[in-house]
Protein backbone atom coordinates (compact mmCIF):
# COMPACT_ATOMS: atom_id res chain seq x y z
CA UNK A 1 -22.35 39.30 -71.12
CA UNK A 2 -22.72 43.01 -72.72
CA UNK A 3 -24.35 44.86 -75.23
CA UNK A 4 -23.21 44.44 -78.68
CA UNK A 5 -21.90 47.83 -80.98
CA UNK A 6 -21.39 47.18 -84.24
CA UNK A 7 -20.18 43.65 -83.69
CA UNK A 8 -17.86 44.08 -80.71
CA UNK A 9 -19.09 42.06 -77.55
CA UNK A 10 -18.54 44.38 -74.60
CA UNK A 11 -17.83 41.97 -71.24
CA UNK A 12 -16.18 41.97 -68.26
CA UNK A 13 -12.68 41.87 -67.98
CA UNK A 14 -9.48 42.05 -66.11
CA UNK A 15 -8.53 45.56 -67.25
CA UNK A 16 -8.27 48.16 -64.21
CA UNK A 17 -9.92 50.90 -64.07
CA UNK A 18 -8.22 54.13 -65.96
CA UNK A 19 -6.02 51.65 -68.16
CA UNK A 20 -6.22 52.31 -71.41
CA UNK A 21 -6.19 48.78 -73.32
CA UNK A 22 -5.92 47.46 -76.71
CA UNK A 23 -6.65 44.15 -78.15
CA UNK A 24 -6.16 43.86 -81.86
CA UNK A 25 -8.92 41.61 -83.18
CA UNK A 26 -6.39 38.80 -84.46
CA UNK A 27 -8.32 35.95 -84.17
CA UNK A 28 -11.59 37.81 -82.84
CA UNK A 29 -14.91 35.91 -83.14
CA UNK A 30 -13.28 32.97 -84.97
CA UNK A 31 -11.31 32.32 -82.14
CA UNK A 32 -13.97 32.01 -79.55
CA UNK A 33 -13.59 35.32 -78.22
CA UNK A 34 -15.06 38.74 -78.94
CA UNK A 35 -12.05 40.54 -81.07
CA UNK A 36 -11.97 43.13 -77.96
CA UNK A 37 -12.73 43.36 -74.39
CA UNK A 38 -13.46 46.55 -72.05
CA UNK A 39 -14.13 45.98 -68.39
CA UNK A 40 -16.38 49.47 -68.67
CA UNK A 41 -19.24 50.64 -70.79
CA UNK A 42 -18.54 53.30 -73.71
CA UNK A 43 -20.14 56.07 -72.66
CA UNK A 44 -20.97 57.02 -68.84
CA UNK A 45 -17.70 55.46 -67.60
CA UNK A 46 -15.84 57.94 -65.27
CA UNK A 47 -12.03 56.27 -64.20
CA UNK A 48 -10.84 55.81 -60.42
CA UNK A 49 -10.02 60.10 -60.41
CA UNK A 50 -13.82 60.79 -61.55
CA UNK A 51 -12.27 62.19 -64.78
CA UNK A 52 -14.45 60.59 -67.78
CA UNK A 53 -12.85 59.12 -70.00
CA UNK A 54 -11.90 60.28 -73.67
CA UNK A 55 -11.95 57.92 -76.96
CA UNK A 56 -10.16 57.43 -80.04
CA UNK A 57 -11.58 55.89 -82.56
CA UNK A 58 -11.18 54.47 -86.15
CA UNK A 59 -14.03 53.77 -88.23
CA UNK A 60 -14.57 52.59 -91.52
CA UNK A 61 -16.64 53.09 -94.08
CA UNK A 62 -18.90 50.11 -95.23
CA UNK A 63 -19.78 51.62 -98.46
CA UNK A 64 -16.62 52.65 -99.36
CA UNK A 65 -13.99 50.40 -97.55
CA UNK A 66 -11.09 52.52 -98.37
CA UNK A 67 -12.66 55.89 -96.69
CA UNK A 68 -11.41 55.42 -92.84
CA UNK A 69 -11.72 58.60 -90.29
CA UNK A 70 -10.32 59.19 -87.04
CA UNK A 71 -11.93 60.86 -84.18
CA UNK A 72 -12.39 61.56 -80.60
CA UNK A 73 -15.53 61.99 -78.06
CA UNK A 74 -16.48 61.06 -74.73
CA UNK A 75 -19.83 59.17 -76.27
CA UNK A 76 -18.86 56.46 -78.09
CA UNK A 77 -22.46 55.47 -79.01
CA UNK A 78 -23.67 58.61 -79.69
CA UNK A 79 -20.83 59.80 -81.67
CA UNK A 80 -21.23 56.77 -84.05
CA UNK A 81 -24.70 57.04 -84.23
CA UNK A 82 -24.36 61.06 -85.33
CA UNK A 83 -21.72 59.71 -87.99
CA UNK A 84 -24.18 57.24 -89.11
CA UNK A 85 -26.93 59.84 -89.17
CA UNK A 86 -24.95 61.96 -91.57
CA UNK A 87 -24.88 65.14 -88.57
CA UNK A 88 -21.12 65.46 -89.36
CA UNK A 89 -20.49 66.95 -92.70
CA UNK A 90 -17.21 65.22 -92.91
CA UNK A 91 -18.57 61.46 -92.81
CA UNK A 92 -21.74 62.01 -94.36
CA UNK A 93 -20.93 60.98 -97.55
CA UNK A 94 -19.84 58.02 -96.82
CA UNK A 95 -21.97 56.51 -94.11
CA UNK A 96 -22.46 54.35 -93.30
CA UNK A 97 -19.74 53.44 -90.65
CA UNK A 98 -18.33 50.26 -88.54
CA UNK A 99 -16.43 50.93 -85.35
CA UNK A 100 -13.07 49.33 -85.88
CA UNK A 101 -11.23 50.22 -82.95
CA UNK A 102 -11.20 52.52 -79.63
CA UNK A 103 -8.72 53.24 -77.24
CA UNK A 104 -9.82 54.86 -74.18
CA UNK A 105 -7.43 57.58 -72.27
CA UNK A 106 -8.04 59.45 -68.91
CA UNK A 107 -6.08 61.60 -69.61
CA UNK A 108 -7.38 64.18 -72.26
CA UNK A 109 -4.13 65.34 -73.54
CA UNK A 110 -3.16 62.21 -74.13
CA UNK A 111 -6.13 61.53 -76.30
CA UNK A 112 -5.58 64.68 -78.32
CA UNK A 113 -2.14 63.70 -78.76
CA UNK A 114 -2.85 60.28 -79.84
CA UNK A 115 -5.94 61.57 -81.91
CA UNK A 116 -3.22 63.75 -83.86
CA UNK A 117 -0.73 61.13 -84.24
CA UNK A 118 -3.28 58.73 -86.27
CA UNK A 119 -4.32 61.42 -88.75
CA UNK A 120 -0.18 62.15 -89.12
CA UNK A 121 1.37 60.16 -92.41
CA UNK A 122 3.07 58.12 -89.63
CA UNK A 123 -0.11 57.31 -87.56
CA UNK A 124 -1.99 56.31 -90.41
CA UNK A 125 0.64 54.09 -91.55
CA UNK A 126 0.59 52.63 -87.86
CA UNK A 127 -3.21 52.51 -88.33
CA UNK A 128 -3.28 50.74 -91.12
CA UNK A 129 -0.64 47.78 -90.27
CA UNK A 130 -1.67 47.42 -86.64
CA UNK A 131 -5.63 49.10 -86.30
CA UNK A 132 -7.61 47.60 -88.84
């Protein structure tokens, strides 16, 4: 199978390259699957153009389940594990964090747009009926 981060089972997959896929995890574990799927690895991944690819991602306090923060990187792994570490002096206080959900994009823009739209009233509202 894959390596396991924070839970999530990465594995192979049907997903083509440079789609951007998400799986909610309705179901998840309990119903014999891992709650999401990604045909690449988190960090290192570079889609059919070479371009890497850029995440957003929602993660979740487990101290304080209520706290939930949005962000963006091009390490997944890293990135959690410098939240975790308390290196960013926005999460610190509240680490630590569970991954909840990443989307990847190839397309930058699109990531910063989408990065945006989650820490909008709107996008947070979308995040919290259809993300966590």
């Amino acid at each position: 199978m894959g390596e396991r981060l924070n839970g999530i089972q990465e594995v192979g997959g049907s997903i083509p390259p440079g789609s951007t896929s998400l799986r909610p995890p309705f179901g998840g574990a309990s119903a014999g699957r891992p709650a999401f799927t990604t045909q690449h690895p988190v960090q290192g991944y570079t889609s059919e153009g070479g371009r890497r690819l850029i995440y957003v991602y929602l993660l979740k306090s487990i101290s304080f389940p209520k706290q939930i923060y949005v962000g963006r990187t091009d390490d997944l792994r890293a990135r959690l594990a410098a939240h975790n570490a308390g290196q960013s002096p926005h999460t610190a206080k509240f680490k630590p964090w569970d991954l909840v959900t990443y989307i990847a994009f190839s397309d930058e823009a699109k990531a910063i747009a989408f990065e945006r739209y989650l820490k909008s009233a709107s996008g947070r509202a979308f995040a919290n009926k259809r993300l966590r």
